[in-house]
Protein backbone atom coordinates (compact mmCIF):
# COMPACT_ATOMS: atom_id res chain seq x y z
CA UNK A 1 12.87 -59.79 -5.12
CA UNK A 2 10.95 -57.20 -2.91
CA UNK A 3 7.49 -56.28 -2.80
CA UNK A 4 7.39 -53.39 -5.23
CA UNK A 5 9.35 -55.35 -8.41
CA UNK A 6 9.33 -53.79 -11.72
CA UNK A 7 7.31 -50.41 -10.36
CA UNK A 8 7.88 -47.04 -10.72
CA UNK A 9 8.03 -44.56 -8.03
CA UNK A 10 8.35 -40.80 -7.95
CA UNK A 11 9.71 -39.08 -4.46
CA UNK A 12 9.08 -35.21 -4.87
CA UNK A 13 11.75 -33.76 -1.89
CA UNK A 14 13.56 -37.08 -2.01
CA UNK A 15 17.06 -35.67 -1.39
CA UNK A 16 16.46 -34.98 2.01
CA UNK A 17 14.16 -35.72 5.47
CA UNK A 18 11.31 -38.26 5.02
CA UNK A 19 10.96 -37.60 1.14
CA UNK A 20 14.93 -39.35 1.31
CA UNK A 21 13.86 -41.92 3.97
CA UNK A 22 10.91 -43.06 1.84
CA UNK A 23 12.82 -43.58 -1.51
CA UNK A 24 15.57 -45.40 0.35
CA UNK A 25 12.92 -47.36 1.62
CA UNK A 26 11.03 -48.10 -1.66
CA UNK A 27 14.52 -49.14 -2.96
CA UNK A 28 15.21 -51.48 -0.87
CA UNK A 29 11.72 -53.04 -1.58
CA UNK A 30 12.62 -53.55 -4.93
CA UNK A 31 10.95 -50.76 -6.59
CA UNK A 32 13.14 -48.07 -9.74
CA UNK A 33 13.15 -44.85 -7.42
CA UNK A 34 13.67 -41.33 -9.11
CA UNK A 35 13.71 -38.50 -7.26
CA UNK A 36 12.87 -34.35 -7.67
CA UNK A 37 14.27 -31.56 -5.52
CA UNK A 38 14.66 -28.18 -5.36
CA UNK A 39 18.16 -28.04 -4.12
CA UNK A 40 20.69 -29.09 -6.92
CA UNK A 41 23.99 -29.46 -5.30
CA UNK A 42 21.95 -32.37 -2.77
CA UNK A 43 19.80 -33.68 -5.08
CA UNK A 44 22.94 -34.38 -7.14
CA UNK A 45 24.47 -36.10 -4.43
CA UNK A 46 22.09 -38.28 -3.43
CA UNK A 47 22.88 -41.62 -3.31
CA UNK A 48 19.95 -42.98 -4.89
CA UNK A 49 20.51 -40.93 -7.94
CA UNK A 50 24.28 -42.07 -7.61
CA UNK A 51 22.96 -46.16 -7.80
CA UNK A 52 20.55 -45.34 -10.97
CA UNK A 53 23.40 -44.28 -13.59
CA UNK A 54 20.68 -42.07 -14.58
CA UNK A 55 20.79 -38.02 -14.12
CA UNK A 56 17.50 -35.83 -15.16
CA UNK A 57 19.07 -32.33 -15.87
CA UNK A 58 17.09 -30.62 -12.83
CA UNK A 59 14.58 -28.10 -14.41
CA UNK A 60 15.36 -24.18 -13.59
CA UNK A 61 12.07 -22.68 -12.20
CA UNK A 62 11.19 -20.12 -13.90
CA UNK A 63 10.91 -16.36 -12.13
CA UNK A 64 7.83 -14.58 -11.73
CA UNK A 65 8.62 -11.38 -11.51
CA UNK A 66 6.45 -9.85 -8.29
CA UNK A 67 3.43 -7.52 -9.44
CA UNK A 68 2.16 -4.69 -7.51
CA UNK A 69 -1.40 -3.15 -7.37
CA UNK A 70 -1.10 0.95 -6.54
CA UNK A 71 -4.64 2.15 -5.64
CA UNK A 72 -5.14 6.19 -5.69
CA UNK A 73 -1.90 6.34 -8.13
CA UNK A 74 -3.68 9.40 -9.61
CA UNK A 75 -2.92 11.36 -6.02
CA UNK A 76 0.12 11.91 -3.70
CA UNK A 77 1.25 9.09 -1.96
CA UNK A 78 0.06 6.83 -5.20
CA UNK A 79 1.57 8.33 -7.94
CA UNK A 80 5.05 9.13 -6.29
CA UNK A 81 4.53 5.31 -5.65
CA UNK A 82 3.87 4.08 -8.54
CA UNK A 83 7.10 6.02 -10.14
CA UNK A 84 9.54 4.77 -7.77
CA UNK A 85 8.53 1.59 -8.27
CA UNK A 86 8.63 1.82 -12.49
CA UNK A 87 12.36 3.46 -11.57
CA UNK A 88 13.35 0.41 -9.87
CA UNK A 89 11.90 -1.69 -13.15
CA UNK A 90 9.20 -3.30 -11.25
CA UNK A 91 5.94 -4.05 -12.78
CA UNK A 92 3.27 -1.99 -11.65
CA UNK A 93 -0.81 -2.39 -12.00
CA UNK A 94 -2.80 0.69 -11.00
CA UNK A 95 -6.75 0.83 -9.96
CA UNK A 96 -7.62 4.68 -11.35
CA UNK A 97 -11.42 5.49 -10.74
CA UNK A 98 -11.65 6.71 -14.67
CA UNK A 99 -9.39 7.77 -17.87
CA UNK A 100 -8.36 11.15 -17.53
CA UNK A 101 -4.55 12.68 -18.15
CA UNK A 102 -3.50 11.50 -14.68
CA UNK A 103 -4.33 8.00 -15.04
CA UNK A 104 -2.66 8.06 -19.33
CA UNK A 105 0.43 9.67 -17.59
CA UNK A 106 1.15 6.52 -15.82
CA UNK A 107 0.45 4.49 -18.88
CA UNK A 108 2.95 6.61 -20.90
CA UNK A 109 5.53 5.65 -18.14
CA UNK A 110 4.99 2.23 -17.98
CA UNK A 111 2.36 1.27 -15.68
CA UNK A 112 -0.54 -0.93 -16.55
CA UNK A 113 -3.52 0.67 -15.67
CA UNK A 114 -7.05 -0.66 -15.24
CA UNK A 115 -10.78 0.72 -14.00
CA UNK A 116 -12.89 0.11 -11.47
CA UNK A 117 -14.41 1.72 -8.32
CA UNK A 118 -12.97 0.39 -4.86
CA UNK A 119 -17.12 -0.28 -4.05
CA UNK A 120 -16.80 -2.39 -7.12
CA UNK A 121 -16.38 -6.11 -5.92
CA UNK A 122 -15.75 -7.64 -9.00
CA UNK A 123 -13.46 -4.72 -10.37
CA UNK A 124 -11.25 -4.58 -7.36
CA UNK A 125 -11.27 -8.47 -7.46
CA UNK A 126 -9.73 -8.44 -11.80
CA UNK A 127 -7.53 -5.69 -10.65
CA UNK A 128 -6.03 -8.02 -7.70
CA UNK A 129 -5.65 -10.88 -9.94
CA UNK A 130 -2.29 -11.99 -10.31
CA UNK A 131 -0.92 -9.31 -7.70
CA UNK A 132 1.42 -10.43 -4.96
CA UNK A 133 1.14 -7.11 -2.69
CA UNK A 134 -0.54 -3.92 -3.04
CA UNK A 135 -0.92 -0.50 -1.74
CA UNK A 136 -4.55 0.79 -0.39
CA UNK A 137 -4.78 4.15 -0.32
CA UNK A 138 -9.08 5.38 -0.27
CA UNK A 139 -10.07 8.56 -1.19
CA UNK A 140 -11.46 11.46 1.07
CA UNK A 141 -15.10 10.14 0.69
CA UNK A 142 -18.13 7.49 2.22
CA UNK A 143 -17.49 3.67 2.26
CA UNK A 144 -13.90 3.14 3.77
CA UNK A 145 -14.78 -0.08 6.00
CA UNK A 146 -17.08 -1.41 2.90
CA UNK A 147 -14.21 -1.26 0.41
CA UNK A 148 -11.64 -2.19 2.80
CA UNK A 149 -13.56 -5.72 3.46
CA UNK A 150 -14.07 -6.21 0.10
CA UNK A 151 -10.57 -5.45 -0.91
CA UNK A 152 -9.53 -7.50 1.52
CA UNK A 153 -11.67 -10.27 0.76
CA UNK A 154 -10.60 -9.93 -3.36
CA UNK A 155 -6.22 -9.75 -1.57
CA UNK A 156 -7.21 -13.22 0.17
CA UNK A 157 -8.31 -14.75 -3.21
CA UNK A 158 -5.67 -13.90 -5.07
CA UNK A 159 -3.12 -14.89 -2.14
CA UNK A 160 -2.22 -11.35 -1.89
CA UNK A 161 1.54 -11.43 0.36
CA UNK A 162 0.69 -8.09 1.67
CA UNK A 163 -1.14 -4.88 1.70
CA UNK A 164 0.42 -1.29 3.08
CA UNK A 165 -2.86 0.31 4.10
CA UNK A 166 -2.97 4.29 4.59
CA UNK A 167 -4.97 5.17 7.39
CA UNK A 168 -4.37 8.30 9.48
CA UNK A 169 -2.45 9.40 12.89
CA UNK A 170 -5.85 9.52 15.12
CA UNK A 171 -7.29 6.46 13.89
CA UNK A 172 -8.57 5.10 17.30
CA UNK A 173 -11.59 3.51 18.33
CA UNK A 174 -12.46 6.39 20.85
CA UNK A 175 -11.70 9.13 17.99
CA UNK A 176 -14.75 11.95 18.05
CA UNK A 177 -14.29 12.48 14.39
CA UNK A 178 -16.32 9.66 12.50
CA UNK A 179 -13.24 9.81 9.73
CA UNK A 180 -10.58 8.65 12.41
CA UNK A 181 -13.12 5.80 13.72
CA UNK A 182 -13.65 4.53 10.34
CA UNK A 183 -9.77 4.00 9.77
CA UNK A 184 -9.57 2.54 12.68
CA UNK A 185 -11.82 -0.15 11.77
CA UNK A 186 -10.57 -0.48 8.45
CA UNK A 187 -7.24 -1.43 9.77
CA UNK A 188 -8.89 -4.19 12.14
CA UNK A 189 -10.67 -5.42 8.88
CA UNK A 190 -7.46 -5.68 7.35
CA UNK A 191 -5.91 -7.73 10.62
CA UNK A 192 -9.10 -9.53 10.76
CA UNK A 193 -8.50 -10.81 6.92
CA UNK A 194 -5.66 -12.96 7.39
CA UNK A 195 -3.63 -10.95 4.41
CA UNK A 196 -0.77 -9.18 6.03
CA UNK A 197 -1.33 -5.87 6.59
CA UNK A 198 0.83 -2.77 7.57
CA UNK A 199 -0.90 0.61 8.78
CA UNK A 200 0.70 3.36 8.41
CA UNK A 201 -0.89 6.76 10.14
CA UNK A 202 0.50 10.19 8.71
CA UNK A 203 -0.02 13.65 9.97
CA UNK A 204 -0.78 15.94 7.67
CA UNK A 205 0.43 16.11 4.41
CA UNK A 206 2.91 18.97 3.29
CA UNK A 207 1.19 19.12 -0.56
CA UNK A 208 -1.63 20.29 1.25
CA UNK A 209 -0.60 23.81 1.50
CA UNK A 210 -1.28 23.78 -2.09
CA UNK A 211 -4.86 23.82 -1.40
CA UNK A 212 -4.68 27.28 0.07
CA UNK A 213 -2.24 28.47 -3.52
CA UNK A 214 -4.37 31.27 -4.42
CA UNK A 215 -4.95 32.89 -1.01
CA UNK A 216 -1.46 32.33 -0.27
CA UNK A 217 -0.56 34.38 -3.47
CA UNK A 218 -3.33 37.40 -1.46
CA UNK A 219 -0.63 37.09 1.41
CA UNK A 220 -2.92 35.11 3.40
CA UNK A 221 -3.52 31.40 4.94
CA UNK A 222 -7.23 31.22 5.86
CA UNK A 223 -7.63 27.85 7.79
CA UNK A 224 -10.53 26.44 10.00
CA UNK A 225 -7.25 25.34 12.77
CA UNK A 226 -6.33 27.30 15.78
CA UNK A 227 -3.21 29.22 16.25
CA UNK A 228 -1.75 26.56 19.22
CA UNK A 229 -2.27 22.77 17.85
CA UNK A 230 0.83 21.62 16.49
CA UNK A 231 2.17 18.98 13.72
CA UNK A 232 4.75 18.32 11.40
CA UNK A 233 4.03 18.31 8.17
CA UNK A 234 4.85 14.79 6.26
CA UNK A 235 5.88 15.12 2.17
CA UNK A 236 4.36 12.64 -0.08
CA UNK A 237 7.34 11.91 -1.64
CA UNK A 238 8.79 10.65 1.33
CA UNK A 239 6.18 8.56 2.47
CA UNK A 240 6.04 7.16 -0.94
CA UNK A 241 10.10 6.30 -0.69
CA UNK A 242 8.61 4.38 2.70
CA UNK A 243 5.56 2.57 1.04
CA UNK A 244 7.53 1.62 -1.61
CA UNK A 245 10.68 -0.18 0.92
CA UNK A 246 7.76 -2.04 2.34
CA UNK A 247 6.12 -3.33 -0.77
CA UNK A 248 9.67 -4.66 -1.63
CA UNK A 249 10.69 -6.16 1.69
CA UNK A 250 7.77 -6.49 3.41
CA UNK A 251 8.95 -9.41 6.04
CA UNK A 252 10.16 -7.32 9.18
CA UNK A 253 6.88 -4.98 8.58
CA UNK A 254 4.06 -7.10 8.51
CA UNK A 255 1.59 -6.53 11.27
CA UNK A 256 2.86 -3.11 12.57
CA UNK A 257 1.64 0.35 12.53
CA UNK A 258 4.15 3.41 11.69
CA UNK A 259 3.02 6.70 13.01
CA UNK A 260 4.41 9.07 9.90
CA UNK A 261 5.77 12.34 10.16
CA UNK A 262 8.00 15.34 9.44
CA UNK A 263 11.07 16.67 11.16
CA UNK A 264 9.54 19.81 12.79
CA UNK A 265 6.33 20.46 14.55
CA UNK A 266 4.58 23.81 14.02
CA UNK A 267 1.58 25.89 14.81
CA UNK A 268 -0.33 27.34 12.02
CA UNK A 269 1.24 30.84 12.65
CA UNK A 270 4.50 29.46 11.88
CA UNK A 271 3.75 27.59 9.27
CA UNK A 272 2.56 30.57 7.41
CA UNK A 273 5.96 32.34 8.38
CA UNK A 274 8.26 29.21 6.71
CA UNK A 275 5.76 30.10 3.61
CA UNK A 276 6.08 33.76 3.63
CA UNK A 277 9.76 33.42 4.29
CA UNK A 278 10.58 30.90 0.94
CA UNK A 279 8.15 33.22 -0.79
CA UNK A 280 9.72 36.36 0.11
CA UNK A 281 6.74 37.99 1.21
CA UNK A 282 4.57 38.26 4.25
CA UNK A 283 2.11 35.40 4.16
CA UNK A 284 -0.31 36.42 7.72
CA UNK A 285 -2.27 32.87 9.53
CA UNK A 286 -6.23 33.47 9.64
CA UNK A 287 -8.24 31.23 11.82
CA UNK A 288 -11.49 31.09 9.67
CA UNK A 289 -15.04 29.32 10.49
CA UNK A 290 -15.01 26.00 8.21
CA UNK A 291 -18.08 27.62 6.44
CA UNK A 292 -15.78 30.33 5.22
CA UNK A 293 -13.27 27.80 4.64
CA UNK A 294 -15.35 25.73 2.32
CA UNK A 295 -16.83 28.82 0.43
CA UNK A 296 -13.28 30.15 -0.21
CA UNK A 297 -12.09 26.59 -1.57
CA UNK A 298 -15.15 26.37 -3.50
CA UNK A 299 -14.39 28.72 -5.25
CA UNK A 300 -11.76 27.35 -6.97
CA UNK A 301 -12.87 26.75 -10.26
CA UNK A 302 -9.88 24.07 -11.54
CA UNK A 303 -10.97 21.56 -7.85
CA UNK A 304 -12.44 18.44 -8.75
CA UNK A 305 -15.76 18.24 -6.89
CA UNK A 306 -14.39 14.90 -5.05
CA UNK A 307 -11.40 16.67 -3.97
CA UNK A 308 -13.49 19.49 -2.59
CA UNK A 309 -15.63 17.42 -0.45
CA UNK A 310 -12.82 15.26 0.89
CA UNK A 311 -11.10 18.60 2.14
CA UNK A 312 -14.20 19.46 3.91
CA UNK A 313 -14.45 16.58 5.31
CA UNK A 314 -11.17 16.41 6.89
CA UNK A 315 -11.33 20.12 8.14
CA UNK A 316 -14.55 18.87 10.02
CA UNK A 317 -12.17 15.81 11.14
CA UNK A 318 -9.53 18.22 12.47
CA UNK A 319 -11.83 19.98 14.36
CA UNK A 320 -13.99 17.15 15.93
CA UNK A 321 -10.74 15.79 17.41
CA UNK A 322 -9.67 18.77 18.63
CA UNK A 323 -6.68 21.41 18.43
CA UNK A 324 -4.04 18.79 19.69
CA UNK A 325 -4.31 16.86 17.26
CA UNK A 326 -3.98 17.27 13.38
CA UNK A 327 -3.58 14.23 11.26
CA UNK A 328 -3.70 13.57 7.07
């Protein structure tokens, strides 16, 4: 009669390694031995379970399907997001600043949306909660590094897997423009978190020529750019189809930065000849002061006011970092 006589003893992982080595060991001190694993076909074939004349049917864990939080799903990158995801029958939480028709859009195709400002810790914590990864997009406006540590912060509570962070091509820490350096240090917040992170850094957008709609419809393309820095424009939709392969398989990403752009570089001139050429007009480039910039997009009366300032602010951005380099 062993030590252990007449006890019970439950080995969790006792198919295999030590969890096996410790029930054989209990068994031989005289102690009833069940075991609980994870792996069926072993677990089955244990020889302890063999001995005890006794099989537990093992218990099928059930599957939690993944969730993922889509901040600024009421923009480009967001809301092309959010759809491919809902296509692919995922289920999708979105942070939307306020109810409007944009944000009861994506409730009408099958996102769950909730409110809450990204400067709002305790909102940006509820809409984390119960989210495995998430997308971080912040708006054109002040307080990038303050709601990147606090989103950050809310991601490590709620054991967030990972978070695809848009930042922009001349984030750097030398930048000149004050936009650039800011997401530059949000992305080291991120890395500094301990919540995988993956940076991605477009040029400009392509859906920005939509700003300049109504001028472009006067045959013109005022912009506060010079006629030799060249980029290549980057679709939303595209990057969206890239944020959204992360999101699901985020394992060979994690930790890396993806510069993001299109297929051709241009100048502003011929930019404004690919427009007037799929218009079928003439369409002519004018290299504008931002002053005049701002007053002729100001005077567009269906622009949001936030949207407004954030273009403004990112013409100034262009132009602090010079003509060499244009980024979203």
């Amino acid at each position: 009669m062993g030590r252990l006589a007449d006890k019970n003893i439950l080995i969790a992982g006792g198919n295999s390694g030590i969890g096996l080595a410790a029930a054989q060991e209990f068994e031989r001190e005289g102690a009833r031995v069940a075991i609980c694993g994870l792996n069926e076909r072993t677990l089955m074939s244990s020889d302890i379970l063999m001995r005890t004349h006794r099989r537990v049917r093992p218990r099928r864990r059930k599957m939690i399907q993944t969730k993922f939080l889509i901040t600024g799903a009421t923009g480009s990158t967001g809301g092309y997001t959010v759809r491919q995801l809902l296509e692919k029958n995922q289920a999708v939480r979105v942070l939307a600043h306020r109810s409007d028709e944009r944000s009861e859009q994506l409730q009408k195709v099958g996102a769950e949306v909730v409110f809450g400002d990204f400067l709002d810790f305790d909102a940006v914590r509820a809409a984390l909660n119960g989210v495995q990864r998430a997308y971080f997009c912040y708006p054109l406006s002040p307080g990038l590094v303050q709601a990147t540590a606090q989103f950050a912060q809310a991601a490590k509570e709620a054991g967030v897997e990972v978070i695809v962070n848009m930042s922009q091509k001349s984030a750097r820490s030398d930048a000149k423009s004050e936009a650039a350096r800011q997401h530059w240090l949000s992305e080291r917040v991120f890395d500094w978190s301990g919540v995988p992170a993956v940076h991605l850094r477009p040029t400009f957008f392509a859906e920005w020529l939509l700003n300049l709609a109504p001028m472009i419809r006067q045959g013109r393309m005022p912009v506060p750019l010079g006629s030799t820095g060249r980029h290549a424009p980057v679709a939303a939709e595209d990057q969206a189809r890239l944020i959204v392969g992360i999101l699901q398989n985020p394992g060979p990403h994690m930790g890396k930065t993806y510069p993001l752009f299109g297929p051709v570089e241009l100048t502003q001139p011929e930019i404004a000849a690919v427009v007037g050429k799929v218009l079928g007009k003439e369409v002519k480039y004018e290299n504008v002061p931002i002053e005049t910039f701002a007053e002729l997009r100001s005077g567009r009366s269906n622009q949001p006011r936030r949207t407004a300032q954030g273009s403004l602010l990112i013409r100034r951005h262009l132009i602090q970092g010079g003509p060499d380099r244009i980024c979203q």
